[in-house]
PDB file of N, CA and C in Angstrom:
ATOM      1  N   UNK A   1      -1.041  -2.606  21.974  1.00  0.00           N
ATOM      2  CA  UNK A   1      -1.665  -1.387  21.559  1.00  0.00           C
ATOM      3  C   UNK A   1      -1.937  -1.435  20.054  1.00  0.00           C
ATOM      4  N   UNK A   2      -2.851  -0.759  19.600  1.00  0.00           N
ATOM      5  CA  UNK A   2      -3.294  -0.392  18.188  1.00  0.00           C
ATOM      6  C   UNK A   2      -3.390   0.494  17.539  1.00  0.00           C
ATOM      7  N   UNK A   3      -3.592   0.796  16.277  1.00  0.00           N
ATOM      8  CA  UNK A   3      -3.485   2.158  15.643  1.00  0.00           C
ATOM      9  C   UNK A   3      -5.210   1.992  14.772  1.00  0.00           C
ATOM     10  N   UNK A   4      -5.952   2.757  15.049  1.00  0.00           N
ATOM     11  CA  UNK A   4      -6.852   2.482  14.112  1.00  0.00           C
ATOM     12  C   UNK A   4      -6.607   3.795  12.884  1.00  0.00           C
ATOM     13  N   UNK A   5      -6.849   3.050  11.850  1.00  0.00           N
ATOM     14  CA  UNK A   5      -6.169   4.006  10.532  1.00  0.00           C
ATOM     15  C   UNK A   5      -7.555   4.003   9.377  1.00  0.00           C
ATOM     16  N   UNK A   6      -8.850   3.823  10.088  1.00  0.00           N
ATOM     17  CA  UNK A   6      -9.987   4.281   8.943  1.00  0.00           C
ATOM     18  C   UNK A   6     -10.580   3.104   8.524  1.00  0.00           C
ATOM     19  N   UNK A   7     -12.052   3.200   8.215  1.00  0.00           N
ATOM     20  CA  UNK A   7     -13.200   2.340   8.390  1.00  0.00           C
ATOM     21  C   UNK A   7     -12.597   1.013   9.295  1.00  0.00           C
ATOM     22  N   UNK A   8     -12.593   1.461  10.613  1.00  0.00           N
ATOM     23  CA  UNK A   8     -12.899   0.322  11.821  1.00  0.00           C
ATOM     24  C   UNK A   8     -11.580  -0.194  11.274  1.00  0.00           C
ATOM     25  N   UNK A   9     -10.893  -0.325  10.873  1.00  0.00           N
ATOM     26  CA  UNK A   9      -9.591  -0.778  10.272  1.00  0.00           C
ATOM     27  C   UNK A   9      -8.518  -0.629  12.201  1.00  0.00           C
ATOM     28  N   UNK A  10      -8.031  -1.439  12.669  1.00  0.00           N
ATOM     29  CA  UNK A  10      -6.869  -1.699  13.449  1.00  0.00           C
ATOM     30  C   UNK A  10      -5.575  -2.399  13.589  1.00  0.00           C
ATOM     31  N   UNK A  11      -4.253  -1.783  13.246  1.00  0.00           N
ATOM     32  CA  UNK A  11      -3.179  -2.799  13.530  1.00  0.00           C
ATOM     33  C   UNK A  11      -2.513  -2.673  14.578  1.00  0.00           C
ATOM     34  N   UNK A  12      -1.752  -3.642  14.838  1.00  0.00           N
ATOM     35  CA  UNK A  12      -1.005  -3.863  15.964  1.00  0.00           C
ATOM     36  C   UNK A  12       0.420  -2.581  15.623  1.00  0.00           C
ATOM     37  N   UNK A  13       0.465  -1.416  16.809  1.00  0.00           N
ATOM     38  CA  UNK A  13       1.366  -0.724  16.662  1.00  0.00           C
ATOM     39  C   UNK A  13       3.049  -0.848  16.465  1.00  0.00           C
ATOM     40  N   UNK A  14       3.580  -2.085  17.196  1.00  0.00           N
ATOM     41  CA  UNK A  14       4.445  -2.758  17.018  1.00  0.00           C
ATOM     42  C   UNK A  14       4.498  -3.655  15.791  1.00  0.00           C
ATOM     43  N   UNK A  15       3.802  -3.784  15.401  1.00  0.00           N
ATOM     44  CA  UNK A  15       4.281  -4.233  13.216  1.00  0.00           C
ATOM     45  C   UNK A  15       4.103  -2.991  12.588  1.00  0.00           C
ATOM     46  N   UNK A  16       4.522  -1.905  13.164  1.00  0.00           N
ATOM     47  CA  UNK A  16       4.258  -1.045  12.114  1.00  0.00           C
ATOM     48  C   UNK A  16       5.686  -0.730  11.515  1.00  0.00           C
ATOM     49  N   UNK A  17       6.203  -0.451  10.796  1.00  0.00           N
ATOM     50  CA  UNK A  17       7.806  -0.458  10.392  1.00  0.00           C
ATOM     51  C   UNK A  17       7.645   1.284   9.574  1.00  0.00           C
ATOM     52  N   UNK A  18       6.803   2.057   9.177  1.00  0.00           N
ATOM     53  CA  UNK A  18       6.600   3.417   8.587  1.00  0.00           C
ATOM     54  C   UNK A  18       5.336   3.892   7.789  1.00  0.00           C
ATOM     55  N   UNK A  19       4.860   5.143   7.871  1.00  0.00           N
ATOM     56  CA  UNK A  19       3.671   5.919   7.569  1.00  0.00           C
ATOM     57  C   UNK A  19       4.491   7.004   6.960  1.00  0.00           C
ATOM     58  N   UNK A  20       3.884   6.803   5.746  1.00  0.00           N
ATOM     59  CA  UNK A  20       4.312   7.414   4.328  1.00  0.00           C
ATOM     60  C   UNK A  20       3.612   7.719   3.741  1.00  0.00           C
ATOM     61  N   UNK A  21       3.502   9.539   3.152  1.00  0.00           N
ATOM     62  CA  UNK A  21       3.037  10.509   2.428  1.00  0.00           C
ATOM     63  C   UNK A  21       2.680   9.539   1.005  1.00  0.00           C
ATOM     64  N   UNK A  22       1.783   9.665   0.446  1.00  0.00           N
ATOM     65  CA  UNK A  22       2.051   9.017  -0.669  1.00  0.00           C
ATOM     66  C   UNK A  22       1.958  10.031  -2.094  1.00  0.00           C
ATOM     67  N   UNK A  23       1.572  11.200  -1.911  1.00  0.00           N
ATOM     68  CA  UNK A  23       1.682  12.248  -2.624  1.00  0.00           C
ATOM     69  C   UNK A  23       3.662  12.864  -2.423  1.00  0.00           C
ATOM     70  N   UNK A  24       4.348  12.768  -1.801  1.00  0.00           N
ATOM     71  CA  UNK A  24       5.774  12.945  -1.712  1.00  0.00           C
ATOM     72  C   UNK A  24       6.519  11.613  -1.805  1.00  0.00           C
ATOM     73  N   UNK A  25       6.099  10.815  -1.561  1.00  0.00           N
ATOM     74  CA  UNK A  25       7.314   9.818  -1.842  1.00  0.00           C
ATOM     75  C   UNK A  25       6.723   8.594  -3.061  1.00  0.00           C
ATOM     76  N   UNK A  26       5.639   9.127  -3.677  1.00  0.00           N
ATOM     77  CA  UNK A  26       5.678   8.043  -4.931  1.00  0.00           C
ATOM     78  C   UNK A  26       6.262   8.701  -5.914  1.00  0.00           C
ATOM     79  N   UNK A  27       6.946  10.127  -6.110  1.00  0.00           N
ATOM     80  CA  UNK A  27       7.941  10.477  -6.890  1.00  0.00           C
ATOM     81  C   UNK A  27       9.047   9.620  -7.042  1.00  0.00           C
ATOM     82  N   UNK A  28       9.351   8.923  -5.836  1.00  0.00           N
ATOM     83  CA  UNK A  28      10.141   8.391  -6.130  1.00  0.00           C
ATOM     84  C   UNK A  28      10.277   7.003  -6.991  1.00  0.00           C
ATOM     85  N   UNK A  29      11.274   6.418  -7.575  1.00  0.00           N
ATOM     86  CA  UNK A  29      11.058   5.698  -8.292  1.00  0.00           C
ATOM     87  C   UNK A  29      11.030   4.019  -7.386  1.00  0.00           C
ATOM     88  N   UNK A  30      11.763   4.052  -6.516  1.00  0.00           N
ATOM     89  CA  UNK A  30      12.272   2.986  -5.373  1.00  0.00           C
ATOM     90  C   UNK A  30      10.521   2.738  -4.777  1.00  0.00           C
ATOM     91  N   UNK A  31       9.750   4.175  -4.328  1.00  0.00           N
ATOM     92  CA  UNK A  31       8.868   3.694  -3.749  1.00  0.00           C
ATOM     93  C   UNK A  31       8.135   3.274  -4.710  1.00  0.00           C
ATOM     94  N   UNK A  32       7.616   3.439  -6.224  1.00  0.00           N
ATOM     95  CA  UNK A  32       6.790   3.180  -6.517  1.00  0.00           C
ATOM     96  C   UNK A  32       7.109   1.455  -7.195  1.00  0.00           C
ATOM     97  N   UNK A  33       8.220   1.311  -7.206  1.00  0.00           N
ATOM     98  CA  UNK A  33       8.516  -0.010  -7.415  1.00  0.00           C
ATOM     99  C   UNK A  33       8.038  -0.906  -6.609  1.00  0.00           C
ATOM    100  N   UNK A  34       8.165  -0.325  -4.896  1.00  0.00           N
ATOM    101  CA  UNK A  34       8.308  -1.473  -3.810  1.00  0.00           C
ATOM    102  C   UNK A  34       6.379  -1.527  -3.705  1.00  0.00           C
ATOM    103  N   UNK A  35       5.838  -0.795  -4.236  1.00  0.00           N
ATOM    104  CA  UNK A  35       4.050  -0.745  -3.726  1.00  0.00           C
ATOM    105  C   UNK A  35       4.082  -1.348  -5.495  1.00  0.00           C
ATOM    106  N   UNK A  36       4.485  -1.430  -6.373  1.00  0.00           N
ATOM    107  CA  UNK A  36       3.994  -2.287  -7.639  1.00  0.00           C
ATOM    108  C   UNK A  36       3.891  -3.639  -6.989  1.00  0.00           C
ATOM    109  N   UNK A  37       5.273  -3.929  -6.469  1.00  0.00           N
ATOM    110  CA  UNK A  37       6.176  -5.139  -5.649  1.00  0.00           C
ATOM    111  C   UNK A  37       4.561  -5.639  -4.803  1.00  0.00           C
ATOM    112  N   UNK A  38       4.344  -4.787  -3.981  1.00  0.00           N
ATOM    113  CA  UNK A  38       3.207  -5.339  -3.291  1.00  0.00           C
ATOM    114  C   UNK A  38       1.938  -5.688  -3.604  1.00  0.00           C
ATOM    115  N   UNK A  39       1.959  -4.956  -4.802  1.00  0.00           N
ATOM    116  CA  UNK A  39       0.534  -4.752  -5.317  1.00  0.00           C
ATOM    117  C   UNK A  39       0.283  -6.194  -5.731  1.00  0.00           C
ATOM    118  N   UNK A  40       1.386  -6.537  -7.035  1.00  0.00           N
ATOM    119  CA  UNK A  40       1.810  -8.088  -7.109  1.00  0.00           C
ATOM    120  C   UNK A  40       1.635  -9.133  -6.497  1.00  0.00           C
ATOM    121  N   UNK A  41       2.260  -8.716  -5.616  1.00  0.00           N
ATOM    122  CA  UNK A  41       1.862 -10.153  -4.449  1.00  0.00           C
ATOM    123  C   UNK A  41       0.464 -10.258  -3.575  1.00  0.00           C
ATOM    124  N   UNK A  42      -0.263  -9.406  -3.536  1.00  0.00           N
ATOM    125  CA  UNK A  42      -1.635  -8.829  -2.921  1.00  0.00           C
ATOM    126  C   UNK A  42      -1.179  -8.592  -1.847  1.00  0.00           C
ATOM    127  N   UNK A  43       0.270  -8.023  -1.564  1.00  0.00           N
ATOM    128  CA  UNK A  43       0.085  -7.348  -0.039  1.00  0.00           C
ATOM    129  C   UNK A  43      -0.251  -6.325  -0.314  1.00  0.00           C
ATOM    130  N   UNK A  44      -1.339  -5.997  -0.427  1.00  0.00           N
ATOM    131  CA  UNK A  44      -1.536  -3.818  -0.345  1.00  0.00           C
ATOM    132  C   UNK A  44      -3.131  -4.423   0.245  1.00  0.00           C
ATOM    133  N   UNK A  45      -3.614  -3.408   1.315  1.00  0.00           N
ATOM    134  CA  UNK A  45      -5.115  -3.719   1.387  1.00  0.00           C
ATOM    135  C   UNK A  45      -5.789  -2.151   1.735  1.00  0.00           C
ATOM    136  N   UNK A  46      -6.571  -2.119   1.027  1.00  0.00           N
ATOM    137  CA  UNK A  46      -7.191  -0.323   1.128  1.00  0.00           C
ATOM    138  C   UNK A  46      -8.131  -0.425   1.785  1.00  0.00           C
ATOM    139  N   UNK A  47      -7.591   0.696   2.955  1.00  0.00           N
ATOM    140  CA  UNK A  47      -8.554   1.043   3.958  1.00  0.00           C
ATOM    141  C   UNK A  47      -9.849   1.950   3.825  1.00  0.00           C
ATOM    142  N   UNK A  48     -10.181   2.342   2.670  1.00  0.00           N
ATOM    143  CA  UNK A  48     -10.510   3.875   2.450  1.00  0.00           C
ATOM    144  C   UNK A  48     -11.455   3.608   1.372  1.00  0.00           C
ATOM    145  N   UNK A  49     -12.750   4.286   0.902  1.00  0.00           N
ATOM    146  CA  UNK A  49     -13.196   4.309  -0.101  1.00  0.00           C
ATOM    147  C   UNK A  49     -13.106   5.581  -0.763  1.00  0.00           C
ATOM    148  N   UNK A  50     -12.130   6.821  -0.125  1.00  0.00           N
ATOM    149  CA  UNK A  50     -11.582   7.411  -0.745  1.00  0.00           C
ATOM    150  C   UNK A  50     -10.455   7.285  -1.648  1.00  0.00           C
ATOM    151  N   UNK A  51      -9.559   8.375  -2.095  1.00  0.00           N
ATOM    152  CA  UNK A  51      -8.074   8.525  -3.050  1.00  0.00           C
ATOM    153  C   UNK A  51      -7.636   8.204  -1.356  1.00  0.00           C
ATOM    154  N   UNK A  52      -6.391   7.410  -1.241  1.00  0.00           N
ATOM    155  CA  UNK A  52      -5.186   7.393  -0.098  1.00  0.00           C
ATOM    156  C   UNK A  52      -4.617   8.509  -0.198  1.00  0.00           C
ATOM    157  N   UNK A  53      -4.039   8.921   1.111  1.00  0.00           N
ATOM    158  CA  UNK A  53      -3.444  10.076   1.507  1.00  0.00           C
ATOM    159  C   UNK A  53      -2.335   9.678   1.763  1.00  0.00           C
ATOM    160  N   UNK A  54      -1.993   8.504   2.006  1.00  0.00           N
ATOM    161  CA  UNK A  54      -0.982   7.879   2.669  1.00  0.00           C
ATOM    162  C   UNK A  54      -0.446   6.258   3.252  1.00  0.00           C
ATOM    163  N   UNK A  55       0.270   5.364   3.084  1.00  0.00           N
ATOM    164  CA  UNK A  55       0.312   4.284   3.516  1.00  0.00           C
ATOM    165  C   UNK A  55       1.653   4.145   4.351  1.00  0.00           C
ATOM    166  N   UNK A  56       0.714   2.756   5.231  1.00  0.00           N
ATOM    167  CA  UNK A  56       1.584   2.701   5.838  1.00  0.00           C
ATOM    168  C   UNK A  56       2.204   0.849   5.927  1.00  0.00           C
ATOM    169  N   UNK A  57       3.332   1.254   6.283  1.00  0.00           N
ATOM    170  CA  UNK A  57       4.221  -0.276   6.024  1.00  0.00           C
ATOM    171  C   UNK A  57       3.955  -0.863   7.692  1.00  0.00           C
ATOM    172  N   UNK A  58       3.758  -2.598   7.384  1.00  0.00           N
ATOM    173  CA  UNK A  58       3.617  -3.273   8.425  1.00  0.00           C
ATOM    174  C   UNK A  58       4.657  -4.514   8.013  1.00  0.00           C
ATOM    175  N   UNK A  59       4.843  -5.293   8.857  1.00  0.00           N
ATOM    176  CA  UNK A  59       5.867  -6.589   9.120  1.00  0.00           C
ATOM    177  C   UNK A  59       4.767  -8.047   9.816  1.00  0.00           C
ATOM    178  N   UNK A  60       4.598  -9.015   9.466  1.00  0.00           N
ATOM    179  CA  UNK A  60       3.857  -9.916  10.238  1.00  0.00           C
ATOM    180  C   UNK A  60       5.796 -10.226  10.718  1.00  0.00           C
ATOM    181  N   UNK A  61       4.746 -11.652  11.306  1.00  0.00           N
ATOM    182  CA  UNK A  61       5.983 -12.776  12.276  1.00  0.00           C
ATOM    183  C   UNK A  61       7.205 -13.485  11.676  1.00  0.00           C
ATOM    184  N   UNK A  62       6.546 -13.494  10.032  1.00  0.00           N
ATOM    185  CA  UNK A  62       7.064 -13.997   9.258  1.00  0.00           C
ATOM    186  C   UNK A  62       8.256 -13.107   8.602  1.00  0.00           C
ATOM    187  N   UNK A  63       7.499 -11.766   8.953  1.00  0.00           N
ATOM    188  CA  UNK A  63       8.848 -10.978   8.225  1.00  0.00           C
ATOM    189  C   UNK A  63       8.380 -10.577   6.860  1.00  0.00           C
ATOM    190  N   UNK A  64       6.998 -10.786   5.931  1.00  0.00           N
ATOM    191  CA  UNK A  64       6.289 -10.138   4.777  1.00  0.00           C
ATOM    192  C   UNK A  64       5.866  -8.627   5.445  1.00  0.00           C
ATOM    193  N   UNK A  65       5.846  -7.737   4.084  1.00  0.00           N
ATOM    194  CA  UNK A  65       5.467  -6.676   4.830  1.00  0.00           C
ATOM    195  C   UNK A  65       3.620  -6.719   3.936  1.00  0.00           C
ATOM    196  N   UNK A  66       2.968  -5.992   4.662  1.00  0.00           N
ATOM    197  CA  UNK A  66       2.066  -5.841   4.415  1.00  0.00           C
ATOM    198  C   UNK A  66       1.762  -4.376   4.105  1.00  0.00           C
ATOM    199  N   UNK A  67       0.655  -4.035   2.796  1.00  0.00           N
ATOM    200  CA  UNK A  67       0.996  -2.041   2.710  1.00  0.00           C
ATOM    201  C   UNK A  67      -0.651  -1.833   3.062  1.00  0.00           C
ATOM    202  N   UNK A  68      -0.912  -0.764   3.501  1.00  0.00           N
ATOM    203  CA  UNK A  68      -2.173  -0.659   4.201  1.00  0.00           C
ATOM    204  C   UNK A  68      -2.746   0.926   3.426  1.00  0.00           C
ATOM    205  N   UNK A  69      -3.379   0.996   2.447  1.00  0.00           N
ATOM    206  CA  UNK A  69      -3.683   2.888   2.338  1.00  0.00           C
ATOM    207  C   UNK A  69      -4.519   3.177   3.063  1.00  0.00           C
ATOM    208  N   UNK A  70      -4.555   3.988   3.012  1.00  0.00           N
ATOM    209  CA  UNK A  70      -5.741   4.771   4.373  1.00  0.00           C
ATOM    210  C   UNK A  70      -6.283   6.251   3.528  1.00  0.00           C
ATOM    211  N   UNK A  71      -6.791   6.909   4.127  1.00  0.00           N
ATOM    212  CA  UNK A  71      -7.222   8.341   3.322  1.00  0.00           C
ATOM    213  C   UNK A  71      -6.768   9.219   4.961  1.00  0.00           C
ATOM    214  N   UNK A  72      -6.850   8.931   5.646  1.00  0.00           N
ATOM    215  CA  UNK A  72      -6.006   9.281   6.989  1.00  0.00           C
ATOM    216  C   UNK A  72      -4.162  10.080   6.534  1.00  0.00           C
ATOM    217  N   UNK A  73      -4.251  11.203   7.072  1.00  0.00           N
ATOM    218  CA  UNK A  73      -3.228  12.151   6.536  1.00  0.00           C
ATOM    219  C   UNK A  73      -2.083  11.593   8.026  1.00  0.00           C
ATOM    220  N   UNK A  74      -0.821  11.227   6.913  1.00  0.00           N
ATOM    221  CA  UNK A  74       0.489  11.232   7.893  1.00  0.00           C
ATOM    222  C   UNK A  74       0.448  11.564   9.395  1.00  0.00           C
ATOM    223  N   UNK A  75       0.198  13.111   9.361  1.00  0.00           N
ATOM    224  CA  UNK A  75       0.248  13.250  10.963  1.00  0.00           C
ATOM    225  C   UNK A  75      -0.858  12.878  11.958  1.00  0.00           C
ATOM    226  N   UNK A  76      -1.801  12.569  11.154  1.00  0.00           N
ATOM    227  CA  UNK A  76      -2.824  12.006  12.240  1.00  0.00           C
ATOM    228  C   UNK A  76      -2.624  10.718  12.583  1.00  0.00           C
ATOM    229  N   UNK A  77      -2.554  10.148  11.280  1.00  0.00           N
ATOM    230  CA  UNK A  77      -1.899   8.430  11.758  1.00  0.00           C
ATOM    231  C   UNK A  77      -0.551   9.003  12.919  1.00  0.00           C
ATOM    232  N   UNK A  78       0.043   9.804  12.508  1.00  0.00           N
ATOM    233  CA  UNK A  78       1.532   9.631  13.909  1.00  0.00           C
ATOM    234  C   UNK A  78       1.072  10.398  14.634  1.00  0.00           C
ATOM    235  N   UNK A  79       0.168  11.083  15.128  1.00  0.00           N
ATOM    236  CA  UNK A  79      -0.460  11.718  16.461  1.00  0.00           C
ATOM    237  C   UNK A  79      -1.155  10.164  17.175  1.00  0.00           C
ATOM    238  N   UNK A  80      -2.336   9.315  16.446  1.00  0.00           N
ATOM    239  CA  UNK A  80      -2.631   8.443  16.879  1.00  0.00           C
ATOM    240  C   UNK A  80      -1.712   7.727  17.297  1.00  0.00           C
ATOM    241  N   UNK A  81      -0.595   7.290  16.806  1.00  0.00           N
ATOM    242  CA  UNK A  81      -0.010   6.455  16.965  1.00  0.00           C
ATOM    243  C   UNK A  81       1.026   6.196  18.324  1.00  0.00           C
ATOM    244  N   UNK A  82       1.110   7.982  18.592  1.00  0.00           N
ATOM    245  CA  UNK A  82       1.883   8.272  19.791  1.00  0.00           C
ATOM    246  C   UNK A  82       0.609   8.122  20.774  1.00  0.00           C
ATOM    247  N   UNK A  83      -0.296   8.581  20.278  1.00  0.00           N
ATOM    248  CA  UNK A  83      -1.032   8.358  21.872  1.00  0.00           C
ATOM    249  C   UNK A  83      -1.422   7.113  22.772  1.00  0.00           C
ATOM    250  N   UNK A  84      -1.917   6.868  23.712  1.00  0.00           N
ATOM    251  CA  UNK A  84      -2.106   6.047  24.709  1.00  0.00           C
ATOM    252  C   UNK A  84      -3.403   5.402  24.557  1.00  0.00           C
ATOM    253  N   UNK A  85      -4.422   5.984  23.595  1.00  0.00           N
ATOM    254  CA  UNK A  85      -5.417   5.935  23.754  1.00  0.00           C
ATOM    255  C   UNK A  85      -6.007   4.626  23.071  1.00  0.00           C
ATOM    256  N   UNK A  86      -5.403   3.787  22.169  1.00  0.00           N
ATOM    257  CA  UNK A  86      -5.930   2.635  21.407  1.00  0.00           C
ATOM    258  C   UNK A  86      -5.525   1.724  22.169  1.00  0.00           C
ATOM    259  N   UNK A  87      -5.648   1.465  22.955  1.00  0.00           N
ATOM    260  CA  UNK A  87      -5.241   0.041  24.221  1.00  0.00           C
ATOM    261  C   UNK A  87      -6.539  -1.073  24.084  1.00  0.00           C
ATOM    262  N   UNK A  88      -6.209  -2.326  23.210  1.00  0.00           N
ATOM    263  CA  UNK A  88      -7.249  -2.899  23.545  1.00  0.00           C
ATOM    264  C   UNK A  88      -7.562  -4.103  24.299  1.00  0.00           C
ATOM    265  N   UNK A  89      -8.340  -4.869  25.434  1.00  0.00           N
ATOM    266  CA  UNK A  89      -7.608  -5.966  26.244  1.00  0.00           C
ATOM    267  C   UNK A  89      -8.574  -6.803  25.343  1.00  0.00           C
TER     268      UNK A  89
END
């Protein structure tokens, strides 16, 4: 199954590890370290040609995480994400 999270953008729902506010939790200092952290390494990839509303954390096989922004608001990414409806064969 998949999550599509904005411009034709799809990941695999099972690497997803969390979908995070990014207006509430880049107060923090931990998060904004761990998305510098990514930024660094070029794991961050922007979905959006808007401001992000929100990102979300992924895991490959390897165990790197990958950060994804989107302009897609928290609960819609986790409404999509619960539903049935992104099945792709």
């Amino acid at each position: 199954m998949y999550l599509h999270i904005g411009l034709n953008y799809m990941i695999k729902k099972k690497d997803i590890v969390g979908i995070f506010d990014i207006e509430t939790t880049t107060g923090s200092m931990v998060t904004r370290s761990f998305l510098t952290k990514a930024q660094k390494g070029n794991r961050i990839i922007s979905v959006t040609s808007e401001l992000p509303r929100s990102f979300i954390v992924c895991l490959d096989k390897g165990g790197k995480e990958t950060v994804f922004l989107t302009s897609l608001s928290t609960l819609t990414l986790q409404k999509r994400n619960s539903s049935r409806e992104t099945s792709v064969n």
